[in-house]
PDB file of N, CA and C in Angstrom:
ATOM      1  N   UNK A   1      25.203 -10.258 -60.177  1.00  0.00           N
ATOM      2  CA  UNK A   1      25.445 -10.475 -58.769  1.00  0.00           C
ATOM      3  C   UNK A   1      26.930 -10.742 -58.508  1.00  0.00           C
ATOM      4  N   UNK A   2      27.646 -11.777 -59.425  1.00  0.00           N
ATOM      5  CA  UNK A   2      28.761 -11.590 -58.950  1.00  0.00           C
ATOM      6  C   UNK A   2      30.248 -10.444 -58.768  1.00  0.00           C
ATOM      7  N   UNK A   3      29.447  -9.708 -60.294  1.00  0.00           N
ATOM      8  CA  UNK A   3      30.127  -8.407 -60.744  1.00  0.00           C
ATOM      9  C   UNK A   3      30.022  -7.644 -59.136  1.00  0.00           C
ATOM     10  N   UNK A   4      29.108  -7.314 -58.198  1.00  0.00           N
ATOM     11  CA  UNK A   4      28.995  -6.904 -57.385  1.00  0.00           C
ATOM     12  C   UNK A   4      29.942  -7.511 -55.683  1.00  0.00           C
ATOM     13  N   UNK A   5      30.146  -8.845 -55.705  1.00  0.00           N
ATOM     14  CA  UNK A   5      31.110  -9.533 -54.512  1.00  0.00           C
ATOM     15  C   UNK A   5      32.085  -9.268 -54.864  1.00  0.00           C
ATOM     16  N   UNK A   6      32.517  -8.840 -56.478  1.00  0.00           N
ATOM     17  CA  UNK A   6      33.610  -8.664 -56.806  1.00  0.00           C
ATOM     18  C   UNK A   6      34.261  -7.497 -56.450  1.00  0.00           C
ATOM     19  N   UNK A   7      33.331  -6.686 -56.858  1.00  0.00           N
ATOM     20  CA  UNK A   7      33.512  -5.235 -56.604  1.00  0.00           C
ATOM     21  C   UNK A   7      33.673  -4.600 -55.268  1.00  0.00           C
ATOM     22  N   UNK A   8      33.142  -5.385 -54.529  1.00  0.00           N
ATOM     23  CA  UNK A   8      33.023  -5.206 -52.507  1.00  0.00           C
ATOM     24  C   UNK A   8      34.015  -5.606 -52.196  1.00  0.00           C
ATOM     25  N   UNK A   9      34.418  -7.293 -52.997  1.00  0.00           N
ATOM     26  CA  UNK A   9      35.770  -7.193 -52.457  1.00  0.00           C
ATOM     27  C   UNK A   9      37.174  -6.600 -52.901  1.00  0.00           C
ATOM     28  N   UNK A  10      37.263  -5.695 -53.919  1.00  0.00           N
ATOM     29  CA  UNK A  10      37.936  -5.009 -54.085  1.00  0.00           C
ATOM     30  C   UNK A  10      38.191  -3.732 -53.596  1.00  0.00           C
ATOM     31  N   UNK A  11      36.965  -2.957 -52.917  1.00  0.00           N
ATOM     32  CA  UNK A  11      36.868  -2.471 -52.290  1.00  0.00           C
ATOM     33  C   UNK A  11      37.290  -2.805 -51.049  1.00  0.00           C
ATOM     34  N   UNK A  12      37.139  -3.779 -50.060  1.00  0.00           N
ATOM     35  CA  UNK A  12      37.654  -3.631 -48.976  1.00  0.00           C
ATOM     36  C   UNK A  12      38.840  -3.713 -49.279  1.00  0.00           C
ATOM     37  N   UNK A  13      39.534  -4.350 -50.081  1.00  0.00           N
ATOM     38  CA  UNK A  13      41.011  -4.227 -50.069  1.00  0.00           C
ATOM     39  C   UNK A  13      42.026  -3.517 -50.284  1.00  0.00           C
ATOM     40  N   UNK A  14      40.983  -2.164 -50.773  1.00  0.00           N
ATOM     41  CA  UNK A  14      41.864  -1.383 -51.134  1.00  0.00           C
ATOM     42  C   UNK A  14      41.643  -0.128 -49.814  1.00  0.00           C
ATOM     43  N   UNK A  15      40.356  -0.641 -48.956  1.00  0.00           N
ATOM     44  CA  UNK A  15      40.468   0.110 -47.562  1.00  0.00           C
ATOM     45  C   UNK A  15      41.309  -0.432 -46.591  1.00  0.00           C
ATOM     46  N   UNK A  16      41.821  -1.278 -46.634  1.00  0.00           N
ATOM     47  CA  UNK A  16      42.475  -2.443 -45.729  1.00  0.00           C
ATOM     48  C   UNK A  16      44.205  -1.643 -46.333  1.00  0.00           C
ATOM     49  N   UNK A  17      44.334  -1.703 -47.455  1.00  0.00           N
ATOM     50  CA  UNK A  17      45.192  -1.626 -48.067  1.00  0.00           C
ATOM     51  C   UNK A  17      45.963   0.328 -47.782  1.00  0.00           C
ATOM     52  N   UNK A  18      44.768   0.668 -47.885  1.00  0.00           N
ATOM     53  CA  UNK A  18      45.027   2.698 -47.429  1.00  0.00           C
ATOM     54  C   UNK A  18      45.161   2.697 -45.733  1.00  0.00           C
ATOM     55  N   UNK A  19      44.437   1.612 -45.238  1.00  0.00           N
ATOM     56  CA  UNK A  19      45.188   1.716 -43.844  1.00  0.00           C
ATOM     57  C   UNK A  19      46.044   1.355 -43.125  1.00  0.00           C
ATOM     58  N   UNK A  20      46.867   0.326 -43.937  1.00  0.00           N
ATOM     59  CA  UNK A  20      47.660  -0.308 -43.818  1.00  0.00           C
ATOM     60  C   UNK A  20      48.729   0.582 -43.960  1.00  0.00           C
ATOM     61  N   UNK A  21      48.711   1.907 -45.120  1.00  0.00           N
ATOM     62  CA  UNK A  21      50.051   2.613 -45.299  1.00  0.00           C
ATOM     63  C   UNK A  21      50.019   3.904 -44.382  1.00  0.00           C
ATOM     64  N   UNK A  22      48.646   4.198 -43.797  1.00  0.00           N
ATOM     65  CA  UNK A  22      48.460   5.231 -43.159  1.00  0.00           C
ATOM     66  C   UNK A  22      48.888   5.225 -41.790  1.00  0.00           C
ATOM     67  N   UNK A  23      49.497   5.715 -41.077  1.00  0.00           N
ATOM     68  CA  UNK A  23      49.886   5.658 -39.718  1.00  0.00           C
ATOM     69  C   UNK A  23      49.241   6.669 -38.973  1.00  0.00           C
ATOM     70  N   UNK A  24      48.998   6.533 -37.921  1.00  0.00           N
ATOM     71  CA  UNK A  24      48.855   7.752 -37.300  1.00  0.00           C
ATOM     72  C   UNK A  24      49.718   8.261 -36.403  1.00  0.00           C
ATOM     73  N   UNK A  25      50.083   9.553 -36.912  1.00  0.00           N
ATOM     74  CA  UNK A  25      51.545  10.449 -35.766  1.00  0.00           C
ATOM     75  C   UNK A  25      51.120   9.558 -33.950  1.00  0.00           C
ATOM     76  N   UNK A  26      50.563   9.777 -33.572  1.00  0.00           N
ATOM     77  CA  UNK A  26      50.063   9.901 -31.781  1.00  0.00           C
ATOM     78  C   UNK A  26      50.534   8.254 -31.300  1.00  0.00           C
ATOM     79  N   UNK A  27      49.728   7.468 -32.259  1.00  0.00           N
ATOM     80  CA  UNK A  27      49.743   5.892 -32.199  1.00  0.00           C
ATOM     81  C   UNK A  27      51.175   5.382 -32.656  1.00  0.00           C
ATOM     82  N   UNK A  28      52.017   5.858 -33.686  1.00  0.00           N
ATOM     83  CA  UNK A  28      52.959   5.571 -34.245  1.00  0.00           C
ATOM     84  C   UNK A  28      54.237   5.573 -33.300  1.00  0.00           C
ATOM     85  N   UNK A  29      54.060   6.821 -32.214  1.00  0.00           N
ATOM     86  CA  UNK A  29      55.289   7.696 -32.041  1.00  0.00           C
ATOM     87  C   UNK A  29      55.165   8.105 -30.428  1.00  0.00           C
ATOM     88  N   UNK A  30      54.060   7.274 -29.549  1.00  0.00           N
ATOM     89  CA  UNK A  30      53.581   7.829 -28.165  1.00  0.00           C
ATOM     90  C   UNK A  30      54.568   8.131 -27.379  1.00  0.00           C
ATOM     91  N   UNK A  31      55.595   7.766 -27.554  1.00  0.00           N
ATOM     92  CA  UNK A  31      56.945   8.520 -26.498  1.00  0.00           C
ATOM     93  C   UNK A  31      57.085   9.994 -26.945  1.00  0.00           C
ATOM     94  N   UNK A  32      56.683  10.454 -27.617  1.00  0.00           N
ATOM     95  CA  UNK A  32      57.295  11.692 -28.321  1.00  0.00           C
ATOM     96  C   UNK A  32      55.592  12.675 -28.020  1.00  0.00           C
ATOM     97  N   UNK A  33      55.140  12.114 -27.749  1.00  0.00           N
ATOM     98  CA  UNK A  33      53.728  12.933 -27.969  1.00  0.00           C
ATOM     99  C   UNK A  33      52.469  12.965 -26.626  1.00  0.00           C
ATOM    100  N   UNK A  34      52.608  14.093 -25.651  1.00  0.00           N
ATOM    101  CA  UNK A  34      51.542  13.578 -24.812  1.00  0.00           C
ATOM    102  C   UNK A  34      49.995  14.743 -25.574  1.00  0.00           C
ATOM    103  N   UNK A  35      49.061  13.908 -25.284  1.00  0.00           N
ATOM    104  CA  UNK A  35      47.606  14.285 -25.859  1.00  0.00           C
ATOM    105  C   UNK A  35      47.170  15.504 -25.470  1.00  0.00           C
ATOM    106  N   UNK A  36      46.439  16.011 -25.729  1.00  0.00           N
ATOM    107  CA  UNK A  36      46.209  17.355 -24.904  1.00  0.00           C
ATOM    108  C   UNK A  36      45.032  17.776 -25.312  1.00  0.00           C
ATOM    109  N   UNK A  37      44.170  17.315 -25.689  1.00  0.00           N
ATOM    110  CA  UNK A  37      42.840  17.716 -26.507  1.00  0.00           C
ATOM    111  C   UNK A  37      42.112  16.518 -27.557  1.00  0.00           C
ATOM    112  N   UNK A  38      41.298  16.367 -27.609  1.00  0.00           N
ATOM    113  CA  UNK A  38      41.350  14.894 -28.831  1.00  0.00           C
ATOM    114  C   UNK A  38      39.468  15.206 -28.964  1.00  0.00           C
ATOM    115  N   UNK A  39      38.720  16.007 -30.438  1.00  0.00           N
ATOM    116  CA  UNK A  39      37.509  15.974 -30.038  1.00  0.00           C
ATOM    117  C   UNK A  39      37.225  15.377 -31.207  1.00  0.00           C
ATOM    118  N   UNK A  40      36.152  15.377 -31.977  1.00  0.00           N
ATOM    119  CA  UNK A  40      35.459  14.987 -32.977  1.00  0.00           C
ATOM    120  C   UNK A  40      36.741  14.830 -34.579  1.00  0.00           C
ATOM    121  N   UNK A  41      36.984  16.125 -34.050  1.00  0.00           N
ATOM    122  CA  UNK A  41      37.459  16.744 -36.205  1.00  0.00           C
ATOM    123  C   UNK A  41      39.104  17.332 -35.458  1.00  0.00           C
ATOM    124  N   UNK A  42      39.205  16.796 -34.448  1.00  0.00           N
ATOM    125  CA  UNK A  42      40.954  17.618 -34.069  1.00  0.00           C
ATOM    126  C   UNK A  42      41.723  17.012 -33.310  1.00  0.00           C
ATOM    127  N   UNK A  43      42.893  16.791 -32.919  1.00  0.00           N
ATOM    128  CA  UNK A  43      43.629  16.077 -32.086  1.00  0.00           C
ATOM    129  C   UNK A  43      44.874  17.585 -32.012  1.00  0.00           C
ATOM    130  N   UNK A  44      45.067  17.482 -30.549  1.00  0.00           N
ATOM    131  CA  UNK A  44      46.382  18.905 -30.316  1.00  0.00           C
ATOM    132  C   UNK A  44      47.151  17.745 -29.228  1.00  0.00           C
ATOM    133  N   UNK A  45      48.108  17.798 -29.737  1.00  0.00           N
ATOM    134  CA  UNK A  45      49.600  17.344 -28.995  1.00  0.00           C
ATOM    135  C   UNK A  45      50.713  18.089 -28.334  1.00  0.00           C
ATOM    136  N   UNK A  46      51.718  18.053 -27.428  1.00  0.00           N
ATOM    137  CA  UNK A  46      52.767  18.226 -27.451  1.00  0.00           C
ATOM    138  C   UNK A  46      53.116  17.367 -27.936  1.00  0.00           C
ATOM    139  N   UNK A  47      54.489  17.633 -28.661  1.00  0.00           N
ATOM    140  CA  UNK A  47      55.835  17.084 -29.509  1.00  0.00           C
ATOM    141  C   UNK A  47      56.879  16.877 -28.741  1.00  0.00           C
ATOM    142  N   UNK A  48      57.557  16.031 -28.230  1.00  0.00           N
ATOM    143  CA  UNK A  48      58.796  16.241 -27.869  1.00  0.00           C
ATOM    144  C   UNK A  48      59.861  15.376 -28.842  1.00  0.00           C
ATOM    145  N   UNK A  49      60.750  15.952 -29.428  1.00  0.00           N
ATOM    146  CA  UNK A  49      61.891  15.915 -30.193  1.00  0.00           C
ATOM    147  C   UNK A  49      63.243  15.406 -29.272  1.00  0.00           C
ATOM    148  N   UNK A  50      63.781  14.992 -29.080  1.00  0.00           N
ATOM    149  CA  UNK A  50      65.065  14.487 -27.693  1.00  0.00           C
ATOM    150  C   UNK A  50      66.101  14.909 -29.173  1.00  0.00           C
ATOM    151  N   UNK A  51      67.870  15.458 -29.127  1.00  0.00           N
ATOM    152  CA  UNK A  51      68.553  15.065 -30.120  1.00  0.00           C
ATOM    153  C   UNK A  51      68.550  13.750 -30.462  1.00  0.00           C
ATOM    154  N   UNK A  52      68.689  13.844 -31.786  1.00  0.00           N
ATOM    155  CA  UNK A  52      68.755  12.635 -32.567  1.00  0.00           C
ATOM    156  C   UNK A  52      67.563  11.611 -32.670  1.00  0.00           C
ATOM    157  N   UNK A  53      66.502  12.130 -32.220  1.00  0.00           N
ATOM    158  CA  UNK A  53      65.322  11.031 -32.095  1.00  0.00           C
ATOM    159  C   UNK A  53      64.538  10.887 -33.334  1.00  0.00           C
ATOM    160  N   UNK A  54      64.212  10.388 -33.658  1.00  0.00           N
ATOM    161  CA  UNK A  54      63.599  10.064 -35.250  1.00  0.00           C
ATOM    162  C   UNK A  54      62.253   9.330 -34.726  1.00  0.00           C
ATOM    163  N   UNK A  55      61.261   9.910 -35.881  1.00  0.00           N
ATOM    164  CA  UNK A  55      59.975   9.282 -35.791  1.00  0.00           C
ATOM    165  C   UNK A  55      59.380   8.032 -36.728  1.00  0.00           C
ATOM    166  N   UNK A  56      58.546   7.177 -36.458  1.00  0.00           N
ATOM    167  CA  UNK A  56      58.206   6.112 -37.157  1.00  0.00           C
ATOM    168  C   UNK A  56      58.033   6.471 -38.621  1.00  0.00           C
ATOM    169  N   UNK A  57      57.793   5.866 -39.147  1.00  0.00           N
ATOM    170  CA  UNK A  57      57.183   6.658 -40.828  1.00  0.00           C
ATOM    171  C   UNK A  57      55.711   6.742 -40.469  1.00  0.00           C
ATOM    172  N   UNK A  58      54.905   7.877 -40.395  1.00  0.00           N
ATOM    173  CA  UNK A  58      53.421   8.333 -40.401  1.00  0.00           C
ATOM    174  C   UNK A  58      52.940   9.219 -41.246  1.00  0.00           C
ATOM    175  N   UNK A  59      52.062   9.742 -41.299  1.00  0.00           N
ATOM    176  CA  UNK A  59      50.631  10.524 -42.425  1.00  0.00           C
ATOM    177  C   UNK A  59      50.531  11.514 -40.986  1.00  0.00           C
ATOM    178  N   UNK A  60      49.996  12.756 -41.785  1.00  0.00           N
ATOM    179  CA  UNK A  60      49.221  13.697 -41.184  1.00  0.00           C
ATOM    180  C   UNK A  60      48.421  14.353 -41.614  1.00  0.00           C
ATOM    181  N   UNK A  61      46.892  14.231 -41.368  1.00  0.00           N
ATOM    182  CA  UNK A  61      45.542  14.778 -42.394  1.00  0.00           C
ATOM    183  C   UNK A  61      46.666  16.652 -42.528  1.00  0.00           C
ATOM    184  N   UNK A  62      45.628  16.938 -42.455  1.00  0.00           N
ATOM    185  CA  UNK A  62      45.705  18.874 -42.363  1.00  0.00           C
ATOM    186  C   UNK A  62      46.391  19.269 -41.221  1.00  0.00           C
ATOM    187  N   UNK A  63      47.385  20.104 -40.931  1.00  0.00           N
ATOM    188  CA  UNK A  63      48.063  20.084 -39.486  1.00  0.00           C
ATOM    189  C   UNK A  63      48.795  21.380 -39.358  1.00  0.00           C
ATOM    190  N   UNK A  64      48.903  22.094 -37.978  1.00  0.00           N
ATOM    191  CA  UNK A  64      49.073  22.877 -37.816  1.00  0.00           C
ATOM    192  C   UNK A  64      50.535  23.220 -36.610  1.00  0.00           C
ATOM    193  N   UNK A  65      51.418  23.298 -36.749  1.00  0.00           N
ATOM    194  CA  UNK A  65      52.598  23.458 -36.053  1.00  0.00           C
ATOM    195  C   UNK A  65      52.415  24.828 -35.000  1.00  0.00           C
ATOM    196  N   UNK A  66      53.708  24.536 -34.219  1.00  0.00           N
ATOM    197  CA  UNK A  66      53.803  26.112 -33.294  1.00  0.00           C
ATOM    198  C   UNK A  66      54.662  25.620 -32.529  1.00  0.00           C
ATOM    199  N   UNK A  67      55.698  26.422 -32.600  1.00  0.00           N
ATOM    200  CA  UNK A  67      57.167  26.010 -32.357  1.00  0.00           C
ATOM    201  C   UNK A  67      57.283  26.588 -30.610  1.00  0.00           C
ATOM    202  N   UNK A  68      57.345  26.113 -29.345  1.00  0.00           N
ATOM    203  CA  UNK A  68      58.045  26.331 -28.619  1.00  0.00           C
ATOM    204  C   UNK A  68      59.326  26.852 -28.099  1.00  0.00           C
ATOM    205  N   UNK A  69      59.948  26.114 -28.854  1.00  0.00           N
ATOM    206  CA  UNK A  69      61.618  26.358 -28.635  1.00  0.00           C
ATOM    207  C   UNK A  69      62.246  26.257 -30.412  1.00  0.00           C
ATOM    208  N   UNK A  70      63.428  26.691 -30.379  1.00  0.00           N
ATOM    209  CA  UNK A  70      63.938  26.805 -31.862  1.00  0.00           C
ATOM    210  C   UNK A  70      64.480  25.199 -31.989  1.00  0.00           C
ATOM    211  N   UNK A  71      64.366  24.950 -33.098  1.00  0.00           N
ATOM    212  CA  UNK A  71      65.505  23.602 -33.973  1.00  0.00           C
ATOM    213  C   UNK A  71      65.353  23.358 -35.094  1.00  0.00           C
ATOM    214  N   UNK A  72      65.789  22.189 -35.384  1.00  0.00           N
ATOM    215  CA  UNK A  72      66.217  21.745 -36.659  1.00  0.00           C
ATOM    216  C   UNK A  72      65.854  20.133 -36.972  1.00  0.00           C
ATOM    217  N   UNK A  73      64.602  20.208 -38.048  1.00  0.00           N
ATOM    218  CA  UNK A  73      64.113  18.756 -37.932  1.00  0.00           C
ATOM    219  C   UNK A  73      64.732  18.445 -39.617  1.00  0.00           C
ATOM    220  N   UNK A  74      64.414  17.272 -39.660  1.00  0.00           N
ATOM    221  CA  UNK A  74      65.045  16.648 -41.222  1.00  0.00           C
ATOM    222  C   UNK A  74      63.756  15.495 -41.538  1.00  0.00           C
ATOM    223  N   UNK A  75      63.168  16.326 -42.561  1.00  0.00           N
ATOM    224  CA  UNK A  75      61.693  14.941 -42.978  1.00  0.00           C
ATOM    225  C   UNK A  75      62.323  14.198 -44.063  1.00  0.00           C
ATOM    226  N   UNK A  76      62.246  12.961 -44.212  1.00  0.00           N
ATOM    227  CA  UNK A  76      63.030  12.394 -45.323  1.00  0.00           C
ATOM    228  C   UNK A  76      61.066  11.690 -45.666  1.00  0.00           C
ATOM    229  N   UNK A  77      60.870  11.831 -47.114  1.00  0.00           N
ATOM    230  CA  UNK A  77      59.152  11.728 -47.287  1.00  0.00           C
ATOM    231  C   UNK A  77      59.703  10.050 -47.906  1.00  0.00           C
ATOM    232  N   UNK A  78      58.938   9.038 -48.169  1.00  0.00           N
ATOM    233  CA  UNK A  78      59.076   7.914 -48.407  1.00  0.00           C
ATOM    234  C   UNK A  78      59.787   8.211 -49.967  1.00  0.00           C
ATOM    235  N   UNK A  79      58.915   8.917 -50.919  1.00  0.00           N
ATOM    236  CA  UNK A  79      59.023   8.830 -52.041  1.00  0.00           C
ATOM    237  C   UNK A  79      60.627   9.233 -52.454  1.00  0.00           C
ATOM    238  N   UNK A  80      60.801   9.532 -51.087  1.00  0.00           N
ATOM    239  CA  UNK A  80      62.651   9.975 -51.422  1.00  0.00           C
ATOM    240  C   UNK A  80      63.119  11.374 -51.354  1.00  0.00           C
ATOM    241  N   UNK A  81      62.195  12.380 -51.347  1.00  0.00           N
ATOM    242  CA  UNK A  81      62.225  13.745 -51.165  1.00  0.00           C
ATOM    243  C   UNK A  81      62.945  14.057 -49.833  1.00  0.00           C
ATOM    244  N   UNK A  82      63.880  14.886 -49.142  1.00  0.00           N
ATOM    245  CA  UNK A  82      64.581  15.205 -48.020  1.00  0.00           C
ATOM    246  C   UNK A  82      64.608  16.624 -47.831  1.00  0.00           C
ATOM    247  N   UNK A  83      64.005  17.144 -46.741  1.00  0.00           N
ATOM    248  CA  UNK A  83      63.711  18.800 -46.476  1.00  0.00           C
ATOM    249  C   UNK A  83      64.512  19.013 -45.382  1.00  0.00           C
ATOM    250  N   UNK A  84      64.694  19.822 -44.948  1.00  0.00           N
ATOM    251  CA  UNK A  84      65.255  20.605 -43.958  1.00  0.00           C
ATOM    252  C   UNK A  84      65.148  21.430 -42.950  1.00  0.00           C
ATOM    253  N   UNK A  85      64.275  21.900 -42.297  1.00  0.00           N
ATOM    254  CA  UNK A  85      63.486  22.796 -41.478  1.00  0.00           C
ATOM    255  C   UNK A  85      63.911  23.592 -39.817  1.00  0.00           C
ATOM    256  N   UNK A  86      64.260  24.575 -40.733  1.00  0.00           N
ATOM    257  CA  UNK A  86      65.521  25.096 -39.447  1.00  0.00           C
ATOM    258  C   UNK A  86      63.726  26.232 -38.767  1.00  0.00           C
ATOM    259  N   UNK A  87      63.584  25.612 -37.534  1.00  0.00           N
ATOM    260  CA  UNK A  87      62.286  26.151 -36.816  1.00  0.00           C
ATOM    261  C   UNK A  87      62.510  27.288 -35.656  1.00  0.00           C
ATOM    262  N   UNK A  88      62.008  28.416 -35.862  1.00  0.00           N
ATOM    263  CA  UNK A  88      62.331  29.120 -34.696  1.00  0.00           C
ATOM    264  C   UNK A  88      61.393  29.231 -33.704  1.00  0.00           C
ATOM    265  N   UNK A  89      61.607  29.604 -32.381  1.00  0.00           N
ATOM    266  CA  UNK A  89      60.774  29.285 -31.429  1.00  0.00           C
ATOM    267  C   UNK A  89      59.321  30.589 -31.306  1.00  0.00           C
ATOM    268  N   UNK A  90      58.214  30.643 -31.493  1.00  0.00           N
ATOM    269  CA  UNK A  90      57.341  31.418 -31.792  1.00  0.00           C
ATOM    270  C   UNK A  90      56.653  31.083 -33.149  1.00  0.00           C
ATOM    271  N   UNK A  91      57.214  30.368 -34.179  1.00  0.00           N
ATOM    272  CA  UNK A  91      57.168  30.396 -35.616  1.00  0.00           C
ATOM    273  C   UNK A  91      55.597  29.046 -35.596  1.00  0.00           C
ATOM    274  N   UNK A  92      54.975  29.397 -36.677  1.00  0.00           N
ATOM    275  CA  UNK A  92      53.867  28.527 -36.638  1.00  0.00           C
ATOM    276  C   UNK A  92      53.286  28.422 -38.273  1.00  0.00           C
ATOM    277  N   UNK A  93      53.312  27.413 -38.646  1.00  0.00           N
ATOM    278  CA  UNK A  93      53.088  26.837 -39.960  1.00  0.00           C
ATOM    279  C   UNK A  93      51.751  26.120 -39.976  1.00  0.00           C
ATOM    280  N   UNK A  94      50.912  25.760 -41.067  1.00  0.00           N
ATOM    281  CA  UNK A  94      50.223  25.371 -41.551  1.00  0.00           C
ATOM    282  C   UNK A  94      50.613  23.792 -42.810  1.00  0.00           C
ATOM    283  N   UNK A  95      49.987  23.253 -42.474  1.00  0.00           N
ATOM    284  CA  UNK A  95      50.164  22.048 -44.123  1.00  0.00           C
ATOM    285  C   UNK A  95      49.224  21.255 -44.555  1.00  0.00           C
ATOM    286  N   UNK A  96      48.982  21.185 -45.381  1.00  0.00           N
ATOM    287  CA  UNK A  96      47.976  20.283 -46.189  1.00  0.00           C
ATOM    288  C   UNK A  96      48.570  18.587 -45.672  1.00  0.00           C
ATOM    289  N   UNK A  97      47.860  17.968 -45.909  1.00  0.00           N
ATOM    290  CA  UNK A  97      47.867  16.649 -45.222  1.00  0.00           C
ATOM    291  C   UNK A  97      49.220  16.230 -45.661  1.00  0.00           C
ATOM    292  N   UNK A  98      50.035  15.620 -45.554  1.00  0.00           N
ATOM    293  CA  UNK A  98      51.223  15.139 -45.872  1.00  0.00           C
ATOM    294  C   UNK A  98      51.184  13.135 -45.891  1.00  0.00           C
ATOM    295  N   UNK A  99      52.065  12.803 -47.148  1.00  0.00           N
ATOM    296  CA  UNK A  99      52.281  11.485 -47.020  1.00  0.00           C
ATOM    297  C   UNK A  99      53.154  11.472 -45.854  1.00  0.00           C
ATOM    298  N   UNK A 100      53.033   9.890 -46.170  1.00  0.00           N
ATOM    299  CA  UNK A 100      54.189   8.992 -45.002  1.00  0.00           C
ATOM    300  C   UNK A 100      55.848   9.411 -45.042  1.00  0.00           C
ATOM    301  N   UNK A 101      56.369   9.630 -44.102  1.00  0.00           N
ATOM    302  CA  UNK A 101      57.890  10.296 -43.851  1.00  0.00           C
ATOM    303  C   UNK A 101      57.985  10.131 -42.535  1.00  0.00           C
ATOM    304  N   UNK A 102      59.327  10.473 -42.571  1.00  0.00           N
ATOM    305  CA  UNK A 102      60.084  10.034 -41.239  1.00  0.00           C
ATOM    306  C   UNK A 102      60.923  11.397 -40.921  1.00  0.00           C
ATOM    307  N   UNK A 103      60.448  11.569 -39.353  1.00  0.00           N
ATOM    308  CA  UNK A 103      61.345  13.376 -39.226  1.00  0.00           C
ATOM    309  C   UNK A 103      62.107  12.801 -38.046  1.00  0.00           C
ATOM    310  N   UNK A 104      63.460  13.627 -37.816  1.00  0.00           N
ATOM    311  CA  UNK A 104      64.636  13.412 -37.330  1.00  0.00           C
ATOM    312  C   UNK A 104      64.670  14.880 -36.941  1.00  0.00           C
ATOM    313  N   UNK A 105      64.916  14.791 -35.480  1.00  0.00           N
ATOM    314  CA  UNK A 105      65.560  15.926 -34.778  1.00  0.00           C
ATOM    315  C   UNK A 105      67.318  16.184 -35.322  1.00  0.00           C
ATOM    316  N   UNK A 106      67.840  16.708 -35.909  1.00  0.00           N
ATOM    317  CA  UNK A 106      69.413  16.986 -36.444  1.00  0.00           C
ATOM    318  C   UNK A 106      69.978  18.226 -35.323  1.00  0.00           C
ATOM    319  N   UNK A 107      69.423  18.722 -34.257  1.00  0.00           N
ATOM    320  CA  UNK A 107      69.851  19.473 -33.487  1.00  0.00           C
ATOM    321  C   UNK A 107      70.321  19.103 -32.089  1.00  0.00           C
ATOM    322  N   UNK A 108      71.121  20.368 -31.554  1.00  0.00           N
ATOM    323  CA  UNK A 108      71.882  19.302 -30.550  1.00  0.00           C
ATOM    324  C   UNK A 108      71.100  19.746 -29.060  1.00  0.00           C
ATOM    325  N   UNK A 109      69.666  20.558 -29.115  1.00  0.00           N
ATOM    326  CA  UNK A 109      68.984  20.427 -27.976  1.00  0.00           C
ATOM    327  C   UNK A 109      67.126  19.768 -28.267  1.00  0.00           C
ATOM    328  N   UNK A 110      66.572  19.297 -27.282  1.00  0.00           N
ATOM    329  CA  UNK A 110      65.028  19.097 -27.616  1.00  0.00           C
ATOM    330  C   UNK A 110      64.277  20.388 -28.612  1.00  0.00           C
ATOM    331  N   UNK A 111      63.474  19.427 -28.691  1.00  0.00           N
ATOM    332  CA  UNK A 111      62.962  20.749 -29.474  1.00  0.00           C
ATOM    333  C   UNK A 111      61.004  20.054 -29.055  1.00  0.00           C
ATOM    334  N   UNK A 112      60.180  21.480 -28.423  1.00  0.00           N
ATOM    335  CA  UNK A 112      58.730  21.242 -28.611  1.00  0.00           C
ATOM    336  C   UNK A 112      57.961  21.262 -29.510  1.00  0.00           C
ATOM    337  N   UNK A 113      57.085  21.365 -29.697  1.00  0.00           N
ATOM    338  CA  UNK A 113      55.863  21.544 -30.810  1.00  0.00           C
ATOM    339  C   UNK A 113      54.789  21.192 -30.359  1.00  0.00           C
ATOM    340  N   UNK A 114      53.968  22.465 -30.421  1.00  0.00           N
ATOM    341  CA  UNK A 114      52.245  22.120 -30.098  1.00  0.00           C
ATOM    342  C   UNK A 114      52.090  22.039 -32.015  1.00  0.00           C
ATOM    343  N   UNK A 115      51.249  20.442 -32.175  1.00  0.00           N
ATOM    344  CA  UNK A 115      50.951  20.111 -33.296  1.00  0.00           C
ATOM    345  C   UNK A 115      48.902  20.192 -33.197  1.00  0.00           C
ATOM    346  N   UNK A 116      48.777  20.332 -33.793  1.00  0.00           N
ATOM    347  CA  UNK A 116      47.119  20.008 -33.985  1.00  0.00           C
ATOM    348  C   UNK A 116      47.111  19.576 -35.459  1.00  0.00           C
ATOM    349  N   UNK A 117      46.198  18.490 -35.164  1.00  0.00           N
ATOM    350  CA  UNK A 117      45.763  17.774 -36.782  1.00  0.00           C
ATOM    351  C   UNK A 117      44.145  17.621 -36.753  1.00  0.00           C
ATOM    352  N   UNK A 118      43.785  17.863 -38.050  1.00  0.00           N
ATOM    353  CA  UNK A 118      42.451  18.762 -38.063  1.00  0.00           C
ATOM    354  C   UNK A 118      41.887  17.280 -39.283  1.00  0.00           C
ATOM    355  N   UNK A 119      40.971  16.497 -38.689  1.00  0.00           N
ATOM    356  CA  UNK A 119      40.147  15.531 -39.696  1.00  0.00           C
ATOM    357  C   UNK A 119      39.288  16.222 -40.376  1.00  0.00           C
ATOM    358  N   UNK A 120      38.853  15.438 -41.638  1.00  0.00           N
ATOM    359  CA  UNK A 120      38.005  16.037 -42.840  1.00  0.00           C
ATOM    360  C   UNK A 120      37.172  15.168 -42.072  1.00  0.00           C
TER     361      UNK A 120
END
């Protein structure tokens, strides 16, 4: 029996603990993002990017981009990794869920994005 309180409570802590690092883009970042759809298994956003605006550090399950207008974002990922993403306007990407990172507009006009993030 006790092997078992033990085990529950290690368990919650390590759910307490995965949500604690998980952010969510929408909740994290609501100046930057009005809603536009929100059902069961999907959430679709506009993005708005301002120059120089940087986002909280957040997670994104499975997600799907589509560029409005052209720019230039900069994801710096926690673990220290730094990408670069010169986006053109029409262009539309796909990604597997991504850790926690922080993206930075590096361009010198807004930039949109219809995002959709797709729950398991």
């Amino acid at each position: 029996m006790r092997q078992v309180k033990v085990f529950c409570i290690l368990a919650a802590l390590l759910l307490i603990a995965a949500g604690a690092h998980s952010q969510d883009y929408m909740s994290s970042n609501p100046k930057m993002c009005k809603l536009l759809g929100d059902t069961l298994n999907s959430k679709l956003m506009l993005v708005t990017f301002q120059p120089g605006e940087k986002t909280t550090a957040h997670t994104h399950p499975v997600h799907v981009i589509y560029a409005l207008n052209s720019g230039t974002l900069r994801v710096a990922h926690v673990n220290g990794k730094t990408e670069t993403l010169h986006i053109k306007a029409g262009q539309s990407a796909t990604f597997a869920p991504e850790p926690a990172h922080v993206t930075t507009n590096v361009g010198k006009t807004p930039l949109k994005l219809i995002l959709l993030e797709i729950s398991q």
